[in-house]
Protein backbone atom coordinates (compact mmCIF):
# COMPACT_ATOMS: atom_id res chain seq x y z
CA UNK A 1 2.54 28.87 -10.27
CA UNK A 2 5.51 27.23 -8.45
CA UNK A 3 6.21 23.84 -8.06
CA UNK A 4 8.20 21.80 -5.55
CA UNK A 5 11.23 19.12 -7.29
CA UNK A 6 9.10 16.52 -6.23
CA UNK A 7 5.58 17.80 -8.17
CA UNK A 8 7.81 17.97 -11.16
CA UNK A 9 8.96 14.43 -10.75
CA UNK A 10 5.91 13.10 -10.30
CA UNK A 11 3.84 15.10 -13.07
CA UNK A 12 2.69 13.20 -15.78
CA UNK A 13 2.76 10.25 -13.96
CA UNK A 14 0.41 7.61 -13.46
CA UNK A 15 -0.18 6.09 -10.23
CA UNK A 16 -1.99 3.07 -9.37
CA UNK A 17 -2.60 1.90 -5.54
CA UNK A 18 -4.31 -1.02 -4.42
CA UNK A 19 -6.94 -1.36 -1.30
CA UNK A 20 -7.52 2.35 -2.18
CA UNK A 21 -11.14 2.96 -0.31
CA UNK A 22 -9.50 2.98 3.43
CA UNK A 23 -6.99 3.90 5.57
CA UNK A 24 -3.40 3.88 4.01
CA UNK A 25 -4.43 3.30 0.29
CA UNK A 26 -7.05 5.97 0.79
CA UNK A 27 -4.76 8.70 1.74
CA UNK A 28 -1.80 7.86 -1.01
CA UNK A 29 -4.03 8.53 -3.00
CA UNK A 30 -4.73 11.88 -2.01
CA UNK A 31 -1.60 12.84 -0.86
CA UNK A 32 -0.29 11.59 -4.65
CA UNK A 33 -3.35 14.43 -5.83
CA UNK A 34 -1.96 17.17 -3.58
CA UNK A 35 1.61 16.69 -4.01
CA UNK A 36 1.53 16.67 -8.29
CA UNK A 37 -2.03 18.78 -8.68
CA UNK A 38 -1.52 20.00 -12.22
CA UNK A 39 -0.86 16.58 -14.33
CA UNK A 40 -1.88 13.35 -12.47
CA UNK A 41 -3.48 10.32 -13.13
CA UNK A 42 -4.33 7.96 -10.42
CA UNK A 43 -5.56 4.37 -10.94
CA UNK A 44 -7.60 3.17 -7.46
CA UNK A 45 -8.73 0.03 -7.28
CA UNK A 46 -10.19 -2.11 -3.78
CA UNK A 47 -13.33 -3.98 -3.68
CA UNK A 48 -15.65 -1.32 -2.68
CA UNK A 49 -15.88 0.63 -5.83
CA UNK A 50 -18.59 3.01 -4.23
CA UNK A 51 -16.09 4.35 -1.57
CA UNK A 52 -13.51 4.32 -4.49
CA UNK A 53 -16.04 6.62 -6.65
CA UNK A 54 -16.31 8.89 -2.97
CA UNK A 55 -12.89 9.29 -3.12
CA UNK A 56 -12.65 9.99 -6.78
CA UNK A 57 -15.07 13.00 -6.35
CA UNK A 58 -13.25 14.48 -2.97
CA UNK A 59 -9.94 14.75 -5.11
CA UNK A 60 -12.22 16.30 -7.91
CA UNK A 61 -13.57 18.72 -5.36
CA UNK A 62 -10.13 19.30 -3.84
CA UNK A 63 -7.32 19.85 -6.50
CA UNK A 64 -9.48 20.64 -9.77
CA UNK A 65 -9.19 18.69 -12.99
CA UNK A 66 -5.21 18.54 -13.50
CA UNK A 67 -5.85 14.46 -11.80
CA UNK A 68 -7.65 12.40 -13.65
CA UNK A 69 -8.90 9.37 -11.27
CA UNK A 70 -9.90 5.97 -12.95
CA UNK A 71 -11.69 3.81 -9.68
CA UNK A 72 -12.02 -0.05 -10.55
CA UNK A 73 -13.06 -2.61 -8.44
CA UNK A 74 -10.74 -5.40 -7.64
CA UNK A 75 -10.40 -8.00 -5.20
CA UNK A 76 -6.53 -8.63 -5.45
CA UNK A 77 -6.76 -11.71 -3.47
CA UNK A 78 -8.72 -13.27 -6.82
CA UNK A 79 -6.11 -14.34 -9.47
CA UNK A 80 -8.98 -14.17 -11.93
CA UNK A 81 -9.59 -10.75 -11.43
CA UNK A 82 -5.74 -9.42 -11.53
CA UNK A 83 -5.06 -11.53 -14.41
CA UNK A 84 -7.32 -9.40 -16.79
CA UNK A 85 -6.96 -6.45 -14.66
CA UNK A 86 -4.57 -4.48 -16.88
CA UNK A 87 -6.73 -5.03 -20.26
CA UNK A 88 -9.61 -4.15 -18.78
CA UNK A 89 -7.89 -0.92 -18.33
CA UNK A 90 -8.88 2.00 -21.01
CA UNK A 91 -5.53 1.99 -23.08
CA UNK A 92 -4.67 5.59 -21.82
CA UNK A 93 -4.43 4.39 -18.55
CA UNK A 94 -2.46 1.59 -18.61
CA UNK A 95 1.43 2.89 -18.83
CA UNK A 96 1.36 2.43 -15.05
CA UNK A 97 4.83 4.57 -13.44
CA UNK A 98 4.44 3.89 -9.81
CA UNK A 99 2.53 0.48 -8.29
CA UNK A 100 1.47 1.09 -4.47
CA UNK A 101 0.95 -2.70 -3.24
CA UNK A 102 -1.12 -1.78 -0.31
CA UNK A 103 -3.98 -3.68 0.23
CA UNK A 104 -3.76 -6.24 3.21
CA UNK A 105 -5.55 -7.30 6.08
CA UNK A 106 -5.42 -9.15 9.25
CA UNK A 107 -7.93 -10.98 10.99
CA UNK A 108 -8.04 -12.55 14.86
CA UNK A 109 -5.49 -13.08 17.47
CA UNK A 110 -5.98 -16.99 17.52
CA UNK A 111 -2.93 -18.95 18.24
CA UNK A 112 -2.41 -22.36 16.76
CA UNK A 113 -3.53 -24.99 16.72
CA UNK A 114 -6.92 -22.59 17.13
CA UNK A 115 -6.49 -20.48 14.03
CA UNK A 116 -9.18 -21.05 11.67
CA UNK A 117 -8.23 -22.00 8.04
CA UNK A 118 -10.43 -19.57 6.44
CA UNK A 119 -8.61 -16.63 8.18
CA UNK A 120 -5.43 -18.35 7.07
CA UNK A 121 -6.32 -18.26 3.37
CA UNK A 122 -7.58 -14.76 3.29
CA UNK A 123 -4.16 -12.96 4.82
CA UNK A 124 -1.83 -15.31 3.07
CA UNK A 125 -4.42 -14.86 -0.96
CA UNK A 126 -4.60 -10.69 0.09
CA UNK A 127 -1.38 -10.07 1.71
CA UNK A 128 1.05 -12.89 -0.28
CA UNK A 129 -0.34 -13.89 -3.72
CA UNK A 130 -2.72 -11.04 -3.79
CA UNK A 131 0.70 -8.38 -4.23
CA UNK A 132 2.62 -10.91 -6.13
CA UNK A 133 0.40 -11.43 -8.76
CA UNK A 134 -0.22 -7.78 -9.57
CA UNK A 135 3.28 -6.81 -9.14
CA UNK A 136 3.18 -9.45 -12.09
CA UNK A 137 0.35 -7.78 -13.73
CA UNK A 138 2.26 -4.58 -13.67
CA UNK A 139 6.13 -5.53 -14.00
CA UNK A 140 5.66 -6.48 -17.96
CA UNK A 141 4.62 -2.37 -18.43
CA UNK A 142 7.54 -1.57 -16.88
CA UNK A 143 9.74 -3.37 -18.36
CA UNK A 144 8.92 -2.60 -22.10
CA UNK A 145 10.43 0.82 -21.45
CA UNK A 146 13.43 1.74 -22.97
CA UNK A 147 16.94 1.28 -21.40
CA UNK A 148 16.33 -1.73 -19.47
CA UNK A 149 12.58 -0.60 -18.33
CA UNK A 150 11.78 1.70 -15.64
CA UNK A 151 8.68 1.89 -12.80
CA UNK A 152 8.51 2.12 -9.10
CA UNK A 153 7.21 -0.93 -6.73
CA UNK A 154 6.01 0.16 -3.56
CA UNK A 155 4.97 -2.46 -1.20
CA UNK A 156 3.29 -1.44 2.04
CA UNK A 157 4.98 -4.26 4.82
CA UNK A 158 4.90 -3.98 8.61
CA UNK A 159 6.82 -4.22 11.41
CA UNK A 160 5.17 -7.79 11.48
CA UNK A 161 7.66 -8.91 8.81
CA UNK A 162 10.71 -8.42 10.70
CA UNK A 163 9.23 -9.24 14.61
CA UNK A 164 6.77 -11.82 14.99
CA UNK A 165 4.48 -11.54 18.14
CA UNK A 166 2.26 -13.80 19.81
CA UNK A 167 -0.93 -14.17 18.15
CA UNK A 168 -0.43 -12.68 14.98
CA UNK A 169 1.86 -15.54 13.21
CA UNK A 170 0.00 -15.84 10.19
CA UNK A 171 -0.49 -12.19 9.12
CA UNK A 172 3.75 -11.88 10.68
CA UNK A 173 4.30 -14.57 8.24
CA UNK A 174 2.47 -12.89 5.41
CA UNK A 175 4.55 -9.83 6.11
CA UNK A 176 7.93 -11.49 6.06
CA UNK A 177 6.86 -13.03 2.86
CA UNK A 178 6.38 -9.52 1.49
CA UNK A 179 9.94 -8.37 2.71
CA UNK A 180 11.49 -11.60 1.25
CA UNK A 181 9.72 -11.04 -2.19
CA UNK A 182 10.84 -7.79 -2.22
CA UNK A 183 14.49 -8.36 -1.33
CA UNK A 184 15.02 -10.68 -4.25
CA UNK A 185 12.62 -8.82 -6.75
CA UNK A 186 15.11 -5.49 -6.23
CA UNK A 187 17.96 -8.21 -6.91
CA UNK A 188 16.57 -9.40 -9.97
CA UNK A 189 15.97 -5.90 -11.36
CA UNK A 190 19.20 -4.65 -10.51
CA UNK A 191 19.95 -4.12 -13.93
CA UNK A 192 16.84 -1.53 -14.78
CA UNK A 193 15.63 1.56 -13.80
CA UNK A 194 12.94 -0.55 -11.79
CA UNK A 195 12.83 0.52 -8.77
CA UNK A 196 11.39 -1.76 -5.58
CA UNK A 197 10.97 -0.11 -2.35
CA UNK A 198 9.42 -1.36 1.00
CA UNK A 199 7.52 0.78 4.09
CA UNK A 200 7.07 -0.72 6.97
CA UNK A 201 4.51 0.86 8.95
CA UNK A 202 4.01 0.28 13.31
CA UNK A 203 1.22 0.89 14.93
CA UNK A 204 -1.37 3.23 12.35
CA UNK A 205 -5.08 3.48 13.37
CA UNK A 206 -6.91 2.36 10.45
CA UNK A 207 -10.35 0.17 9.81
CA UNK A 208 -7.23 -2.42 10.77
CA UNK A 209 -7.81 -3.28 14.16
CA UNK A 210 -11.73 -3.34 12.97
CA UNK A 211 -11.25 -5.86 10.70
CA UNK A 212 -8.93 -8.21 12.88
CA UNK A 213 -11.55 -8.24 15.29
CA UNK A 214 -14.74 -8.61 12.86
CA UNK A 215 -15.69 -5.85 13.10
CA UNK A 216 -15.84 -5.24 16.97
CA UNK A 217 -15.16 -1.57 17.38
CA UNK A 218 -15.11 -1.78 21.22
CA UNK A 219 -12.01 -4.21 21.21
CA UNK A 220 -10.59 -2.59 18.39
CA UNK A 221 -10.33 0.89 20.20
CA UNK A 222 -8.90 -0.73 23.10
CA UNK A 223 -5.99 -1.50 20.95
CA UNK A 224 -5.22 2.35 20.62
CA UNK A 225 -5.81 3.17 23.82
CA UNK A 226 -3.71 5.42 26.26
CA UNK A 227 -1.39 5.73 22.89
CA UNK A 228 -1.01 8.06 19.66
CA UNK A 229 -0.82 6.03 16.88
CA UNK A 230 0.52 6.56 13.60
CA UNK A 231 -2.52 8.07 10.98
CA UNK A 232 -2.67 6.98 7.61
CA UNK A 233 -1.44 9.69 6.04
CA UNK A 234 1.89 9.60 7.95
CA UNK A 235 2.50 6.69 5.91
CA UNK A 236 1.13 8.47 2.80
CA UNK A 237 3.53 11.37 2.88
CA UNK A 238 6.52 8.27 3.22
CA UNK A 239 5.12 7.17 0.26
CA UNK A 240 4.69 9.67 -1.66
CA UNK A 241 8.10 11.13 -0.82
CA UNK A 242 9.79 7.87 -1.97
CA UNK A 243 8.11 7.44 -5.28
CA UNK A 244 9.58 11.59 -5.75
CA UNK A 245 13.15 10.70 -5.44
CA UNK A 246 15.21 11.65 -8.49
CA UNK A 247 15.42 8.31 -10.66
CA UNK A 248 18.88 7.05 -9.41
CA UNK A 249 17.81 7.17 -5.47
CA UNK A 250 16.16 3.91 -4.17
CA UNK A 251 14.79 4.37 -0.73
CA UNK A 252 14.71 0.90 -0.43
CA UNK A 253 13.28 0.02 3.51
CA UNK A 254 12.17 2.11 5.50
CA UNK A 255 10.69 1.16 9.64
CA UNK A 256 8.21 3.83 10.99
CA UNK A 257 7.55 4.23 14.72
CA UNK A 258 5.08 6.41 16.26
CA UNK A 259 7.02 8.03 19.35
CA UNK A 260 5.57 5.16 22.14
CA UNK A 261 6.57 2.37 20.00
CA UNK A 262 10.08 0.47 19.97
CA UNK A 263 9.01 -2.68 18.64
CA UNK A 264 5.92 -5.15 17.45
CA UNK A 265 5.27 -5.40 21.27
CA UNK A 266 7.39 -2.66 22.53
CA UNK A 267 4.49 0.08 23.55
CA UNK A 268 4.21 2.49 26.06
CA UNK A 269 0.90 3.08 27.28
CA UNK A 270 -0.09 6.37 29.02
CA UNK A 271 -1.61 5.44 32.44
CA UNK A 272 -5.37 5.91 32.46
């Protein structure tokens, strides 16, 4: 059977991807299965392990045995939790090749001084200290390879990070956060074979919009529409294409419009 350059790259590898169950975790994951079906193994972890063990199965069901999926619950905004995360891993599953920091959140459209601490804490402990401390979790695996260490950091951003908007300046400040973290982190690995990359999605229909509006689906479709959003697995297949680049090429950054977006508030809205 013939393989694509990028299955071969990626065979044997192991992938892990955080906030896994939905949306943009949820179809890495099986976009990672598809791409490299004959020797995969992919680590999910979110909090919903039951959606996690749904997923699991499809990817069975799809591709076949050749991708082994491990599905552990985490909550990455707990430090607890990521701090024992990698040895509660079995052994054969922890030399970790490619970390997809993905799991993030946003919630409300309050503007200050009406913006409720609790929301606060969640974006900045899921979207901030939630990816920085497994990126820490993971970094010491890659480093203890030889020649200087070697590993891929993927960290899902948004166009957020690099154009605040009205109402959304906490989760815009958790997403410049991630882009600054990731701008030095590349600098301080300059001299391995670690490689940190950053995707910054627009406007994707996801449980998202769901979330930022607890869980009000009526004002969360509004958002989408007269428009054609992104889909998660447009981002997937950006993913998934980055982490197959031959070892010397760093797609560092990457912004990704659908075709009626220009900007964070840049839309164009068919008329209804």
């Amino acid at each position: 059977m013939s393989t694509s350059a990028m299955s071969r790259r990626l065979a044997g590898k192991t992938i892990l991807i955080t906030g896994a169950s939905s949306g943009i975790g949820r179809s890495c994951a099986l976009e990672f299965a598809r791409t490299a079906p004959q020797d995969l193994r992919l680590v999910l972890t979110a909090r919903r392990e039951d959606r996690l063990k749904e997923l699991a199965q499809q990817i069975r069901d799809e591709v076949g045995e050749g991708v082994k999926v491990l599905p552990v619950a985490l909550d990455v905004s707990d430090p607890e939790q990521v701090k024992g995360f990698v040895e509660r891993l079995p052994e054969e599953w922890r030399g970790v090749d490619v970390l997809v920091n993905n799991a993030g959140l946003v919630r409300g459209v309050a503007r200050a001084p009406e913006i409720a601490e609790e929301d606060i804490n969640v974006m900045f402990n899921t979207n901030v200290t939630g990816l920085i401390h497994m990126t820490q979790a993971i970094l010491p695996i890659f480093k203890a390879r030889p020649n200087g260490g070697a590993g891929d950091i993927i960290n899902i951003g948004s166009i957020a990070g690099r154009e605040p908007y009205a109402g959304g300046s906490i989760y815009c400040a958790t997403k410049a956060a991630v882009r600054a973290f990731t701008d030095a982190l590349r600098k301080e690995l300059i001299d391995t074979r670690i490689r940190v990359m950053e995707i910054d999605p627009g406007q994707v229909e996801t449980e998202f919009s769901i979330v930022r509006y607890y869980g009000d689906k009526a004002k969360a479709d509004a958002v989408y529409a007269g428009v054609d959003p992104l889909t998660p697995d447009d981002i997937a297949e950006v993913v998934v294409f980055v982490a197959g680049r031959p070892q010397n090429v760093v797609v560092a950054d990457t912004l990704i419009f659908p075709s009626h977006q220009a900007g964070a508030g840049v839309l164009y809205r068919k008329p209804t």
